[in-house]
PDB file of N, CA and C in Angstrom:
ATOM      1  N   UNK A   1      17.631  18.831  -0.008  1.00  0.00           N
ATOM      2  CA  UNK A   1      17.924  17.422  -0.206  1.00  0.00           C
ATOM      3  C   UNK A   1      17.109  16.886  -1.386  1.00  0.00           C
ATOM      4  N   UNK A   2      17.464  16.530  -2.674  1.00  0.00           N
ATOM      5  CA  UNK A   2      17.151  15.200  -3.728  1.00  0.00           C
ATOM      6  C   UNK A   2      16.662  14.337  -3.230  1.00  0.00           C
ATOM      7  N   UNK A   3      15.389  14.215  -3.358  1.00  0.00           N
ATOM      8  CA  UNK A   3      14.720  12.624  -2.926  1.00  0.00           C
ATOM      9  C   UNK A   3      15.261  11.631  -4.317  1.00  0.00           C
ATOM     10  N   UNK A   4      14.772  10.485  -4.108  1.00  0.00           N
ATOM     11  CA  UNK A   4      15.325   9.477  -4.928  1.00  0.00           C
ATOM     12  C   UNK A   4      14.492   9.317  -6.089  1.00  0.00           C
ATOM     13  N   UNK A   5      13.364   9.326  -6.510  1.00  0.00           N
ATOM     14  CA  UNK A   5      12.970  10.483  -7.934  1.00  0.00           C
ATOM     15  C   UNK A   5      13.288  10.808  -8.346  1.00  0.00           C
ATOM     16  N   UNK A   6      13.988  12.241  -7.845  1.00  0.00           N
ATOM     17  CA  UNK A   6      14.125  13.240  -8.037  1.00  0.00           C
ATOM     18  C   UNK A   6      15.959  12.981  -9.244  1.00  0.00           C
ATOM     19  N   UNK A   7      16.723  11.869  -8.089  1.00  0.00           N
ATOM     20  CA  UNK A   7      17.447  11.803  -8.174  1.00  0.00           C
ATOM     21  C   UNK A   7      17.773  10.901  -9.579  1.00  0.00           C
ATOM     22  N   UNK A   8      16.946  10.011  -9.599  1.00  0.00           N
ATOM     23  CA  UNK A   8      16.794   8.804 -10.624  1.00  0.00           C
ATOM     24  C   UNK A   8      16.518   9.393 -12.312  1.00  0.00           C
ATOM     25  N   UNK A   9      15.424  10.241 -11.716  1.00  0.00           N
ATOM     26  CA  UNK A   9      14.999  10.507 -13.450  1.00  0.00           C
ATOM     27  C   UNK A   9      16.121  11.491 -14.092  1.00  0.00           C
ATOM     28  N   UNK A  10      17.070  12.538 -12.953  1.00  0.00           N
ATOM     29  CA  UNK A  10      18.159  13.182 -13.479  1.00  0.00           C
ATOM     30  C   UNK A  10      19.193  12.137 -14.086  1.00  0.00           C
ATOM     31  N   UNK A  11      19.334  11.365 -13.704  1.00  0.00           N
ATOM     32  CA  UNK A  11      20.310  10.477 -13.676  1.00  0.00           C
ATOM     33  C   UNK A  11      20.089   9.784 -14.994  1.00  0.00           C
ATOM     34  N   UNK A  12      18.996   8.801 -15.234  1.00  0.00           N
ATOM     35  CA  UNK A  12      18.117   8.031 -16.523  1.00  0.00           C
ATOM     36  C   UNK A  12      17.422   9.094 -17.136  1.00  0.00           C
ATOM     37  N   UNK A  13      16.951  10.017 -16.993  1.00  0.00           N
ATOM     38  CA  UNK A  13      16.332  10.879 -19.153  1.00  0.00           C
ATOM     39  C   UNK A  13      16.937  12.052 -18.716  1.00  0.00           C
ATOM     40  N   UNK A  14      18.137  11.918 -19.460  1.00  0.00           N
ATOM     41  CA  UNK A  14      18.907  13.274 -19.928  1.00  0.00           C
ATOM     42  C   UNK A  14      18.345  14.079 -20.043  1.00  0.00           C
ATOM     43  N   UNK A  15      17.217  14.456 -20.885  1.00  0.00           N
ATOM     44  CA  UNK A  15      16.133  15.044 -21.234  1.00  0.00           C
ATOM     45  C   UNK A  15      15.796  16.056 -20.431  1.00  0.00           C
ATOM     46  N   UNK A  16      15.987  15.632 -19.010  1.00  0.00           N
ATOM     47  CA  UNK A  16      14.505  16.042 -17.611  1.00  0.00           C
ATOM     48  C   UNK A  16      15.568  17.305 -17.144  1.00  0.00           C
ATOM     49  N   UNK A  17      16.589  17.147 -17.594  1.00  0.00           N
ATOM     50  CA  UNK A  17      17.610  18.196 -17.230  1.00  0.00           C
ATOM     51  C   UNK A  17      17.552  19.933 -17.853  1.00  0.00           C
ATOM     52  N   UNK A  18      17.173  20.021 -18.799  1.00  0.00           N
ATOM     53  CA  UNK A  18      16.649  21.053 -19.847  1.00  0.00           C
ATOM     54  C   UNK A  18      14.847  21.130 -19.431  1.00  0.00           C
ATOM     55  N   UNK A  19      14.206  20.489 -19.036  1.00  0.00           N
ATOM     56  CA  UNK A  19      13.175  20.923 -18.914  1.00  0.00           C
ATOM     57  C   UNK A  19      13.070  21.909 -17.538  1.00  0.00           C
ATOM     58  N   UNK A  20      12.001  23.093 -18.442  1.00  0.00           N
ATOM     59  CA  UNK A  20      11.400  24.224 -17.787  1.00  0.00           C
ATOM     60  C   UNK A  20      10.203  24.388 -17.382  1.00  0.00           C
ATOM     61  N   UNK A  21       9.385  23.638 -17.639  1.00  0.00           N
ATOM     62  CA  UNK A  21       7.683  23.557 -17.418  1.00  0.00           C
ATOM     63  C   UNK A  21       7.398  23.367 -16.122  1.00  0.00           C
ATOM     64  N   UNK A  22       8.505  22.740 -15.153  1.00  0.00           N
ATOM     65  CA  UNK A  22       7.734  22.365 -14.207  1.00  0.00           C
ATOM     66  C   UNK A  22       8.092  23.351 -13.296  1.00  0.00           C
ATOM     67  N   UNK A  23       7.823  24.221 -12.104  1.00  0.00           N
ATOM     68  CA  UNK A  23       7.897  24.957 -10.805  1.00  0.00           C
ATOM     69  C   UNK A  23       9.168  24.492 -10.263  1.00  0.00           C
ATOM     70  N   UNK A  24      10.239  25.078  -9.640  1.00  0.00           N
ATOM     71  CA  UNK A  24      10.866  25.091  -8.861  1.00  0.00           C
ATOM     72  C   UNK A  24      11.149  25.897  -7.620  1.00  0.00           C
ATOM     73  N   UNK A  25      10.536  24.976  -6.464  1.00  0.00           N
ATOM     74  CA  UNK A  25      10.435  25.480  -5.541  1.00  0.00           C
ATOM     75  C   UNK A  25      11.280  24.716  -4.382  1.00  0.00           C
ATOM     76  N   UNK A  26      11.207  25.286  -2.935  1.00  0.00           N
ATOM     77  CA  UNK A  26      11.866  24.833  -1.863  1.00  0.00           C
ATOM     78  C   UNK A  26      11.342  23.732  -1.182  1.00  0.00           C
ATOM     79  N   UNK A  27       9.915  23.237  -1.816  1.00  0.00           N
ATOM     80  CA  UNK A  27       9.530  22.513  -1.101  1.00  0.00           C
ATOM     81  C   UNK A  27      10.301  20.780  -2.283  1.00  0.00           C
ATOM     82  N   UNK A  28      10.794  20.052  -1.783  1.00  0.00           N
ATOM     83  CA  UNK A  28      10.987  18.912  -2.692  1.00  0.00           C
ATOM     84  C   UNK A  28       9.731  17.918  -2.910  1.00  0.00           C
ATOM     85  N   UNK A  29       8.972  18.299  -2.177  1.00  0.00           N
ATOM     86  CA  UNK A  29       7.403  16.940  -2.564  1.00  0.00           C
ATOM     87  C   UNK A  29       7.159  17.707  -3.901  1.00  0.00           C
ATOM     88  N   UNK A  30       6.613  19.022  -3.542  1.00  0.00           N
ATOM     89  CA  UNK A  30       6.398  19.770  -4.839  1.00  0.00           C
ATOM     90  C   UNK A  30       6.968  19.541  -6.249  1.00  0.00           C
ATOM     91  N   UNK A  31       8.237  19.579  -5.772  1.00  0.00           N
ATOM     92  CA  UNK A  31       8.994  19.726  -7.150  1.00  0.00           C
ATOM     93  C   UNK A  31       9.464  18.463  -7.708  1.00  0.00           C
ATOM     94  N   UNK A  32       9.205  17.014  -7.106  1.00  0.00           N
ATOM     95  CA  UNK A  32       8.978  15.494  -7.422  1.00  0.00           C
ATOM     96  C   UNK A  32       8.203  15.450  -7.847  1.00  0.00           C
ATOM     97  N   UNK A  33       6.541  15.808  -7.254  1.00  0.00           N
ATOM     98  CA  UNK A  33       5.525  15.762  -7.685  1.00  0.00           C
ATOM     99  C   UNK A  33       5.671  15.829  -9.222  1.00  0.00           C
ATOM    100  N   UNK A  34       5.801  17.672  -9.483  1.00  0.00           N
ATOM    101  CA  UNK A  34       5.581  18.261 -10.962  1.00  0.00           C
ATOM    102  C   UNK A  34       6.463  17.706 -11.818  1.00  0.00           C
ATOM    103  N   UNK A  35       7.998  17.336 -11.289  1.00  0.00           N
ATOM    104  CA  UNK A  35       8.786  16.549 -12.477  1.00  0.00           C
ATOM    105  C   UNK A  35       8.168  15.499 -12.642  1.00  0.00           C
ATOM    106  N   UNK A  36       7.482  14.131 -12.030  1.00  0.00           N
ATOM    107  CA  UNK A  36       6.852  13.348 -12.083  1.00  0.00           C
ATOM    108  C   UNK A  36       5.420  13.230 -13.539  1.00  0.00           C
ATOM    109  N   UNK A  37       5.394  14.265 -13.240  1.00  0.00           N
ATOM    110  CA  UNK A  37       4.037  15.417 -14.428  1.00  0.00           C
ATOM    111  C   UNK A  37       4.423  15.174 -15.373  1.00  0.00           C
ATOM    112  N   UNK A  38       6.014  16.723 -15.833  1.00  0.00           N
ATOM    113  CA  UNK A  38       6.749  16.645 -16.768  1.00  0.00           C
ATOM    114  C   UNK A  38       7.099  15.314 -17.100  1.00  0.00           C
ATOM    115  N   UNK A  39       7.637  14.517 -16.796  1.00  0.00           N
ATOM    116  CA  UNK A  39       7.856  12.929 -16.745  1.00  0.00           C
ATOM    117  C   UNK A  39       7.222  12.576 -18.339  1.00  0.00           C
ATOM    118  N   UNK A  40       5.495  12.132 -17.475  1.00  0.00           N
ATOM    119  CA  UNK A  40       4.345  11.494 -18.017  1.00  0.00           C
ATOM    120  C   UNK A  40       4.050  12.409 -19.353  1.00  0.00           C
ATOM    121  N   UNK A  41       4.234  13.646 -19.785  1.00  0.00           N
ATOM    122  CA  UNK A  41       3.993  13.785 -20.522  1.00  0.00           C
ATOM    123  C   UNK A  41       4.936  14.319 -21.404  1.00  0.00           C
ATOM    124  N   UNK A  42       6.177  14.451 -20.977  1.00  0.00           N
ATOM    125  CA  UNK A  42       6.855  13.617 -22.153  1.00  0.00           C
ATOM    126  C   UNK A  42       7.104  12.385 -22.675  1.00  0.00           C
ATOM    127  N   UNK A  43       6.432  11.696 -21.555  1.00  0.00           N
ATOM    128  CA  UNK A  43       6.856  10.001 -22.057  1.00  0.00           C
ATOM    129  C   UNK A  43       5.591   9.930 -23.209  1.00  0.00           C
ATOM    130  N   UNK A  44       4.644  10.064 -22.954  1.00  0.00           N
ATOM    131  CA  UNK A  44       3.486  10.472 -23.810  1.00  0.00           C
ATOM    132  C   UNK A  44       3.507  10.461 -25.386  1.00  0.00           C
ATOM    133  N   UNK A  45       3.865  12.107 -24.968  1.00  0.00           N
ATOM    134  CA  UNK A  45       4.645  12.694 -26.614  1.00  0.00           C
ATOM    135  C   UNK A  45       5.331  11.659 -27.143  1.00  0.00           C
ATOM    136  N   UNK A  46       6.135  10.692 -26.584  1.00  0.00           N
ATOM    137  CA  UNK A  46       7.246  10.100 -27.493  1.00  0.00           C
ATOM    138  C   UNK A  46       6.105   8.912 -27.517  1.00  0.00           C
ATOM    139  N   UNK A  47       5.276   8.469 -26.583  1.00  0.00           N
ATOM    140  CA  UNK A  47       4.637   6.968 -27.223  1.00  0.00           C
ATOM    141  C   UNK A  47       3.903   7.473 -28.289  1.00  0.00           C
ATOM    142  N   UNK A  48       3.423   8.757 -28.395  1.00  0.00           N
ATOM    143  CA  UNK A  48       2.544   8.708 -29.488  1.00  0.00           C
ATOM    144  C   UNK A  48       3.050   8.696 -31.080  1.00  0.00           C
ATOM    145  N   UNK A  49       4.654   9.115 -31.372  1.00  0.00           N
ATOM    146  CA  UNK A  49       5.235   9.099 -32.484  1.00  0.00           C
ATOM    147  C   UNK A  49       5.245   8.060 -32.906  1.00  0.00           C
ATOM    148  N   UNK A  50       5.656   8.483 -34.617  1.00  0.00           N
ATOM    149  CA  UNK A  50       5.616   7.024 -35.383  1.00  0.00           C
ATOM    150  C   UNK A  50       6.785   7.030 -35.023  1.00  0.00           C
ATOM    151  N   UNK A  51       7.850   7.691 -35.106  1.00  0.00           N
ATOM    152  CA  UNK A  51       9.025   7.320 -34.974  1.00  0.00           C
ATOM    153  C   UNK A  51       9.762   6.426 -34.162  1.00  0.00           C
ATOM    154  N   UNK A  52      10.370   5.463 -34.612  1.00  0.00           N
ATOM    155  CA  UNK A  52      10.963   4.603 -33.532  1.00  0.00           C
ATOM    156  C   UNK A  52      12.032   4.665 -32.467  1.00  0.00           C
ATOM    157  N   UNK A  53      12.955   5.817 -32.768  1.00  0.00           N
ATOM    158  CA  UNK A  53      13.741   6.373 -32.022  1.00  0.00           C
ATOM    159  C   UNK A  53      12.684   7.156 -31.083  1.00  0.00           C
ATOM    160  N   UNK A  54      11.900   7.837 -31.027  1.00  0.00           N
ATOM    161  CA  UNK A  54      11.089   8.292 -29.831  1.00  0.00           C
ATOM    162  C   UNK A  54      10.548   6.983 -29.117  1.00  0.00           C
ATOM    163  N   UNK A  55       9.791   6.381 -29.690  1.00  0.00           N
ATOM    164  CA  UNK A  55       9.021   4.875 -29.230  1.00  0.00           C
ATOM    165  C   UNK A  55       9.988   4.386 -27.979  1.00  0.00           C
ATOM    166  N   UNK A  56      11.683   4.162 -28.540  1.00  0.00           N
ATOM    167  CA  UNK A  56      12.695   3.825 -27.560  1.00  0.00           C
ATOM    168  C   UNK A  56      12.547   4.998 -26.484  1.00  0.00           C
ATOM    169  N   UNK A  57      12.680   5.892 -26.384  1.00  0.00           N
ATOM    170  CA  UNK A  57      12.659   6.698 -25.865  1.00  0.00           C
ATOM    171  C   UNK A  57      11.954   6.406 -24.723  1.00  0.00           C
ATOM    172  N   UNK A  58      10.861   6.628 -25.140  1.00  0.00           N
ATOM    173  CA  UNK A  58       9.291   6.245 -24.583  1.00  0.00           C
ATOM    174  C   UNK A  58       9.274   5.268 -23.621  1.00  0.00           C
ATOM    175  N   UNK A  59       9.926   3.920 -23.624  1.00  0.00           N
ATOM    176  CA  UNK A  59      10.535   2.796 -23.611  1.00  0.00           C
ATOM    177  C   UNK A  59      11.589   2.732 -22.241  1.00  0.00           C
ATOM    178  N   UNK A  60      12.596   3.707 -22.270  1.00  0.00           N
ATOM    179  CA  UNK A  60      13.408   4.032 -21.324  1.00  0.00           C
ATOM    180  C   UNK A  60      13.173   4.973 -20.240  1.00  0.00           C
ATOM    181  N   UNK A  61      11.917   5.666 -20.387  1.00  0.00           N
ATOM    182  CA  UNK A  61      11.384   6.794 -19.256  1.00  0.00           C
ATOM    183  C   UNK A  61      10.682   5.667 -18.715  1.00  0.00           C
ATOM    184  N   UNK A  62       9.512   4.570 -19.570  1.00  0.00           N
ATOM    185  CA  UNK A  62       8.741   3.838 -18.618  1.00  0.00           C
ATOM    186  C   UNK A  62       9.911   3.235 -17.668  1.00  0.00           C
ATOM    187  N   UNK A  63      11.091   2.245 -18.087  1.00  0.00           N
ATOM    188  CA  UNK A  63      12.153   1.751 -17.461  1.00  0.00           C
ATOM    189  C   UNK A  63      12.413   1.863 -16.326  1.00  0.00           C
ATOM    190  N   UNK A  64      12.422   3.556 -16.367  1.00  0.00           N
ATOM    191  CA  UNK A  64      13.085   3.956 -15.049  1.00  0.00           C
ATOM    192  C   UNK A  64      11.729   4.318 -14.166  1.00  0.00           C
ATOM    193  N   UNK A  65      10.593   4.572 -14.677  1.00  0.00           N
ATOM    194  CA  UNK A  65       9.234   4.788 -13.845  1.00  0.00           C
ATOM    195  C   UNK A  65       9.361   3.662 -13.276  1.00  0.00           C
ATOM    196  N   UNK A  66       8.749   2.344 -14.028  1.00  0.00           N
ATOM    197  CA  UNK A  66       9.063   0.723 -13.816  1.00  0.00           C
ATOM    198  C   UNK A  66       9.889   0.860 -11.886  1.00  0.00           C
ATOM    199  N   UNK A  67      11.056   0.690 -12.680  1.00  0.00           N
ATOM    200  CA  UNK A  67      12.342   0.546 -11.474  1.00  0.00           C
ATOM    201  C   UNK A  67      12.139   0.961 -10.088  1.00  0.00           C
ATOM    202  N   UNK A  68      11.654   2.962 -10.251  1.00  0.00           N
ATOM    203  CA  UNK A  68      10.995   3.370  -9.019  1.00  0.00           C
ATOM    204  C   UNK A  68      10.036   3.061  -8.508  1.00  0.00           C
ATOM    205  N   UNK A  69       8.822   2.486  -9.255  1.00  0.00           N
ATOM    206  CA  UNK A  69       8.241   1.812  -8.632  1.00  0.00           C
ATOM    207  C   UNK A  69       8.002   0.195  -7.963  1.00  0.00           C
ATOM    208  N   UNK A  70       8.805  -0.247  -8.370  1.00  0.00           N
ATOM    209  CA  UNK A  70       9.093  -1.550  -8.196  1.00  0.00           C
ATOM    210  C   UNK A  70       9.721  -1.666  -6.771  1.00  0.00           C
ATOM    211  N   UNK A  71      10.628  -0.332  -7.068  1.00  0.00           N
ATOM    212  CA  UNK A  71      11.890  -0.303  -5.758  1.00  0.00           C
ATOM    213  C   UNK A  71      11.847   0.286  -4.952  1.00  0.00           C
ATOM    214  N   UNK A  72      10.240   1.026  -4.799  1.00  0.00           N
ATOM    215  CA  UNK A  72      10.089   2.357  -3.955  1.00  0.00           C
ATOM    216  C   UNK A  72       9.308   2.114  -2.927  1.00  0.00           C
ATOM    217  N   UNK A  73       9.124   2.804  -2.028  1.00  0.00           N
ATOM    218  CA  UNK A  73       8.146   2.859  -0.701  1.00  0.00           C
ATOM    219  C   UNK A  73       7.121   2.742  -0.920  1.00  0.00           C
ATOM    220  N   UNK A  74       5.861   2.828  -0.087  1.00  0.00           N
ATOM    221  CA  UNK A  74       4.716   3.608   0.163  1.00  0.00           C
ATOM    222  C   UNK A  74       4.499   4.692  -0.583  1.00  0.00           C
ATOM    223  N   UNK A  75       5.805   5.906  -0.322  1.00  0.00           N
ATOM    224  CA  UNK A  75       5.529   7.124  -0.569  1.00  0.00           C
ATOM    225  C   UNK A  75       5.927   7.514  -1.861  1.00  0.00           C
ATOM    226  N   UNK A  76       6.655   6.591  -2.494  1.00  0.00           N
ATOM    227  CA  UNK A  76       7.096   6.783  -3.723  1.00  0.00           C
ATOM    228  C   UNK A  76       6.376   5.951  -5.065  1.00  0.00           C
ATOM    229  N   UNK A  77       5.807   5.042  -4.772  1.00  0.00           N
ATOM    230  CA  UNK A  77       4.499   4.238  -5.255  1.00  0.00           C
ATOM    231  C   UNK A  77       2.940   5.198  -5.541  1.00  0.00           C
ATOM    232  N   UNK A  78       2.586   5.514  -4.052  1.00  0.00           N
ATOM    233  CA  UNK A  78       1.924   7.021  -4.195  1.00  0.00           C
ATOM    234  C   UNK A  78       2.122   8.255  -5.253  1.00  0.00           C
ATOM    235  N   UNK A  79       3.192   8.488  -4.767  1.00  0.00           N
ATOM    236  CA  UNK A  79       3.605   9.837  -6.191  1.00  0.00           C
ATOM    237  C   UNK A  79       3.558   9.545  -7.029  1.00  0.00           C
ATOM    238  N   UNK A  80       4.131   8.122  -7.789  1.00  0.00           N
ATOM    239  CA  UNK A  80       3.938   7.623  -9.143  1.00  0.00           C
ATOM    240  C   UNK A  80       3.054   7.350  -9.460  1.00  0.00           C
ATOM    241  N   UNK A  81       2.008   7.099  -8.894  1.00  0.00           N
ATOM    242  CA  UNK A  81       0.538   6.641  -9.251  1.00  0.00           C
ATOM    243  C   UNK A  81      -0.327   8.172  -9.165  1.00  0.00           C
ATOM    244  N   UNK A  82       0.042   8.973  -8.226  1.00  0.00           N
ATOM    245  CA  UNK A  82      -0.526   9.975  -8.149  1.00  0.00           C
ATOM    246  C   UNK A  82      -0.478  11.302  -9.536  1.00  0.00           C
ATOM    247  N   UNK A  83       0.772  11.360 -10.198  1.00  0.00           N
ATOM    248  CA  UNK A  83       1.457  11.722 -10.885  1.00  0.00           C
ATOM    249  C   UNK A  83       1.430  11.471 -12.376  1.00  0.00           C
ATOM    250  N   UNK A  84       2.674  10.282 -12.708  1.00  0.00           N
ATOM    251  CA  UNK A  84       2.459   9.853 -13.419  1.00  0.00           C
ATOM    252  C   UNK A  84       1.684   9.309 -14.102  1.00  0.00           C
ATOM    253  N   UNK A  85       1.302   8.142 -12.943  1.00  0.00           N
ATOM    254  CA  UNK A  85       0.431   7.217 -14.198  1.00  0.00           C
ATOM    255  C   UNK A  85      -1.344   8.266 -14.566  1.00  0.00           C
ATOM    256  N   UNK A  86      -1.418   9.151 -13.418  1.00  0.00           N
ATOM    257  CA  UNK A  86      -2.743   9.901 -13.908  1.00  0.00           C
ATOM    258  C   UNK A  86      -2.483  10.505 -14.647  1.00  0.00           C
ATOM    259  N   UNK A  87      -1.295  11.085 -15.162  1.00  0.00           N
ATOM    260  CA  UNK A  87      -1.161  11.495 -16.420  1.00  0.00           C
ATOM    261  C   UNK A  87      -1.259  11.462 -17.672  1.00  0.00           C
ATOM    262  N   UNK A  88      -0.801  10.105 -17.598  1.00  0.00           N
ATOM    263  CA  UNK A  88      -0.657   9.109 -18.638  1.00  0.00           C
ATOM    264  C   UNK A  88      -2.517   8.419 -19.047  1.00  0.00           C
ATOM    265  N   UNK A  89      -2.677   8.443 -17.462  1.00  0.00           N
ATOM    266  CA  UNK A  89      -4.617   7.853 -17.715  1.00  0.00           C
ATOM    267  C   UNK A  89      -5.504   8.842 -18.549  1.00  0.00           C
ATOM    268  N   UNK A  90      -4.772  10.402 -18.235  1.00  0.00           N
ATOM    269  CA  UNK A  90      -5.937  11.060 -18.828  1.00  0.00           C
ATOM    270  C   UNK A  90      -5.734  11.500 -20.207  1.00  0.00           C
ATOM    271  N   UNK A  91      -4.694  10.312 -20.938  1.00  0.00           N
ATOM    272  CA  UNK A  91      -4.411  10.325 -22.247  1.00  0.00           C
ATOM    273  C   UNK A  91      -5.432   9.191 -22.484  1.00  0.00           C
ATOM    274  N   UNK A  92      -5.697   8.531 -22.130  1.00  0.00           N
ATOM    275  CA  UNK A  92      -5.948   6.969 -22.283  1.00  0.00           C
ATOM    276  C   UNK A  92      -7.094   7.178 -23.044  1.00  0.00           C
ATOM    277  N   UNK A  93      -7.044   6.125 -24.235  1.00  0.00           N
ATOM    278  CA  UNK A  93      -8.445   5.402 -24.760  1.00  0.00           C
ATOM    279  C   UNK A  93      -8.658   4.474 -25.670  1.00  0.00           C
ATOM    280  N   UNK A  94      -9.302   3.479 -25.562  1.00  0.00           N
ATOM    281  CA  UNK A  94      -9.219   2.417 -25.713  1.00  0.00           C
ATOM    282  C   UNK A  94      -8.138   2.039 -26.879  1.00  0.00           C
ATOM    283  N   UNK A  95      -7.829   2.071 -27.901  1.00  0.00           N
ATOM    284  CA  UNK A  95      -6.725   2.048 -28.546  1.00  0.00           C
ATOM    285  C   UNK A  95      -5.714   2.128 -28.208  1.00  0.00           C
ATOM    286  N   UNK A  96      -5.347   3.350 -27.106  1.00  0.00           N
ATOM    287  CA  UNK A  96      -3.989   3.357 -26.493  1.00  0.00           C
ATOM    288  C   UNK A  96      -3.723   1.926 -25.134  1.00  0.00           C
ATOM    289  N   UNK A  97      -4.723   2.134 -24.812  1.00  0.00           N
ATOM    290  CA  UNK A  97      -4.674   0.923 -23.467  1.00  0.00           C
ATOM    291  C   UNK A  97      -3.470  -0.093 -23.667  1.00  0.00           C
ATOM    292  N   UNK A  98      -3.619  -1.073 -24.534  1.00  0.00           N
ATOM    293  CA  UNK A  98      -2.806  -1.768 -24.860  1.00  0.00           C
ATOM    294  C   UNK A  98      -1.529  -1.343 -25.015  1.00  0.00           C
ATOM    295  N   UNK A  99      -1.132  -0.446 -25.864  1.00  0.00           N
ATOM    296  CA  UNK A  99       0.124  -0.226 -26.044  1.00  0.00           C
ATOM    297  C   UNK A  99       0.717   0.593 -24.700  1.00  0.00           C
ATOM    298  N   UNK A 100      -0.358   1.478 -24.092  1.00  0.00           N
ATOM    299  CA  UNK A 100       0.510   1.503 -22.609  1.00  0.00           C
ATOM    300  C   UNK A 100       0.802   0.386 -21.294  1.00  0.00           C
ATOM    301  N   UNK A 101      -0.087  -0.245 -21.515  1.00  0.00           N
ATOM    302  CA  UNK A 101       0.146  -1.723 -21.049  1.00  0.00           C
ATOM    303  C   UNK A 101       1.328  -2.513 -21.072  1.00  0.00           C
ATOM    304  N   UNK A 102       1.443  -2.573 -22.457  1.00  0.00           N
ATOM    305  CA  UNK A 102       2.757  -2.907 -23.057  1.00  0.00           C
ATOM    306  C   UNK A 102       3.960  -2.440 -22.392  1.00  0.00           C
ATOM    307  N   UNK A 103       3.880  -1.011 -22.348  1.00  0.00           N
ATOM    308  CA  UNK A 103       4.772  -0.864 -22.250  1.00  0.00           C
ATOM    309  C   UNK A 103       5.570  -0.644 -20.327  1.00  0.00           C
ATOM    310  N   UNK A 104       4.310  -1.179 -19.643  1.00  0.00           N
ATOM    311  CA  UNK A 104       4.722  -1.561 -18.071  1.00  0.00           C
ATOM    312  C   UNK A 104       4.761  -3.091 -17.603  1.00  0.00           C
ATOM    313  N   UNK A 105       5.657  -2.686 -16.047  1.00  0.00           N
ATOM    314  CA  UNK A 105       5.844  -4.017 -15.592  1.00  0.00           C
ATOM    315  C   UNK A 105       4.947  -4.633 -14.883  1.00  0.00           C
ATOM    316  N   UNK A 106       5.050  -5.867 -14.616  1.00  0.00           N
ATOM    317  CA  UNK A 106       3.766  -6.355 -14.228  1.00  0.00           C
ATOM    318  C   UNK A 106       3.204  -5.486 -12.952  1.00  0.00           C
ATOM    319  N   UNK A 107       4.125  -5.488 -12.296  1.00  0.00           N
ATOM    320  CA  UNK A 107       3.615  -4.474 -10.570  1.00  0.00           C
ATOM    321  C   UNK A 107       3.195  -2.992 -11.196  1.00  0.00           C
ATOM    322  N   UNK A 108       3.843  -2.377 -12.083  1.00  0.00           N
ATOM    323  CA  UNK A 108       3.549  -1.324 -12.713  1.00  0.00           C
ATOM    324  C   UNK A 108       2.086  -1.500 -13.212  1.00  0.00           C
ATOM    325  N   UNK A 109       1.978  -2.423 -13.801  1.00  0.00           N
ATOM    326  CA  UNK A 109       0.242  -2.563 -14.468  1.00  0.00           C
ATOM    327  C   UNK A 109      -0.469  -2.520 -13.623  1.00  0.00           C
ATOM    328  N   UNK A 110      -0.404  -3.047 -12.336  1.00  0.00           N
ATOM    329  CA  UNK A 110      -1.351  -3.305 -11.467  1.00  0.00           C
ATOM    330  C   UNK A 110      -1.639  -1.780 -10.954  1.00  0.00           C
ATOM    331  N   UNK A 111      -0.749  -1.278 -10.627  1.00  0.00           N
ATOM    332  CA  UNK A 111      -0.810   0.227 -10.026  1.00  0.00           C
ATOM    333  C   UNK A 111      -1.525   1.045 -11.115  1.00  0.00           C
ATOM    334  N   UNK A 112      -1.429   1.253 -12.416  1.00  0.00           N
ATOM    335  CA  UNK A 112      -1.682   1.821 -13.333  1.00  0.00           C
ATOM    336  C   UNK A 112      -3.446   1.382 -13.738  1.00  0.00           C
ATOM    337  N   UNK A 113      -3.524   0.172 -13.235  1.00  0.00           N
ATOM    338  CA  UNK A 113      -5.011  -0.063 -13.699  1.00  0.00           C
ATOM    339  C   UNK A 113      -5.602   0.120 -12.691  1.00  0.00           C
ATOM    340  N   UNK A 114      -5.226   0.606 -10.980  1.00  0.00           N
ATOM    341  CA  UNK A 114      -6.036   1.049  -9.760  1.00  0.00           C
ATOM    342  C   UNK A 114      -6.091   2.324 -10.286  1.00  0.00           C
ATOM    343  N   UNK A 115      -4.973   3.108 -10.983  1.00  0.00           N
ATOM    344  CA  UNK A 115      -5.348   4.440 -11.260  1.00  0.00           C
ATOM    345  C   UNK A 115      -5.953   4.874 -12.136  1.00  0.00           C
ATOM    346  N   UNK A 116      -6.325   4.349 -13.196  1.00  0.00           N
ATOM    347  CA  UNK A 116      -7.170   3.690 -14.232  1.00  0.00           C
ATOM    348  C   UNK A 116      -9.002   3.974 -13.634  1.00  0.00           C
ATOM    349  N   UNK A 117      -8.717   3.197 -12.963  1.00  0.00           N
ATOM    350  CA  UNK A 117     -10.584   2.357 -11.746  1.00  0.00           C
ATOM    351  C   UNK A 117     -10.298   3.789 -11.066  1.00  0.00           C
ATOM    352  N   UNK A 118      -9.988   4.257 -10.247  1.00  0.00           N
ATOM    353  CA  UNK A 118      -9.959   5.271  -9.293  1.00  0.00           C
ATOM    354  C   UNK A 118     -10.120   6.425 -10.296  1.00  0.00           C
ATOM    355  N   UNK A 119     -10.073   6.784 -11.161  1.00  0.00           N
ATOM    356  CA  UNK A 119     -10.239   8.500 -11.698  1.00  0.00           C
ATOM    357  C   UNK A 119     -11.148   7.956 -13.289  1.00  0.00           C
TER     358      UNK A 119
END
């Protein structure tokens, strides 16, 4: 069974479909988890280009992070914070702050700056 993650990011970044980096296994926490990973650091890669067609990019993975978390459980708030946004934190420094800021929603910021304080 596709959890709704799982299901969302296939659906919103074409992208996540061709990727190989992450484990595929039988367990689905697992394999949410690590796409969650893959996720963050491709969203990454594209915030860091000059290019503006990546930037969009960049732009439309937060979107749909945004969305799931906005629209998600307990358990799906968890993974994204667990996941993602630590992903994204252990890019972080002071220069970037802002522009990843930028580029979340307000409930998103809040989660992102507990994960921020916490690691």
């Amino acid at each position: 069974m596709k959890t709704k993650i799982y299901e969302a990011i296939q659906q919103w970044i074409p992208d996540s479909k061709n990727w190989t980096d992450f484990p595929s296994t039988n367990d689905e926490t697992i394999n949410q988890y690590a796409l969650l990973k893959s996720v963050a650091r491709f969203c990454v890669e594209k915030m860091d280009s000059l290019d503006e067609s990546e930037s969009e990019s960049a732009r439309e993975i937060i979107r749909v992070i945004n969305m799931l978390y906005e629209s998600g459980n307990h358990y799906t708030r968890n993974a994204i914070e667990n996941e993602f946004f630590t992903e994204l934190s252990a890019q972080e420094n002071p220069a970037s702050l802002k522009k990843h800021l930028d580029f979340l929603s307000k409930e998103s910021k809040q989660g992102y700056l507990r994960t921020l304080l916490e690691n």
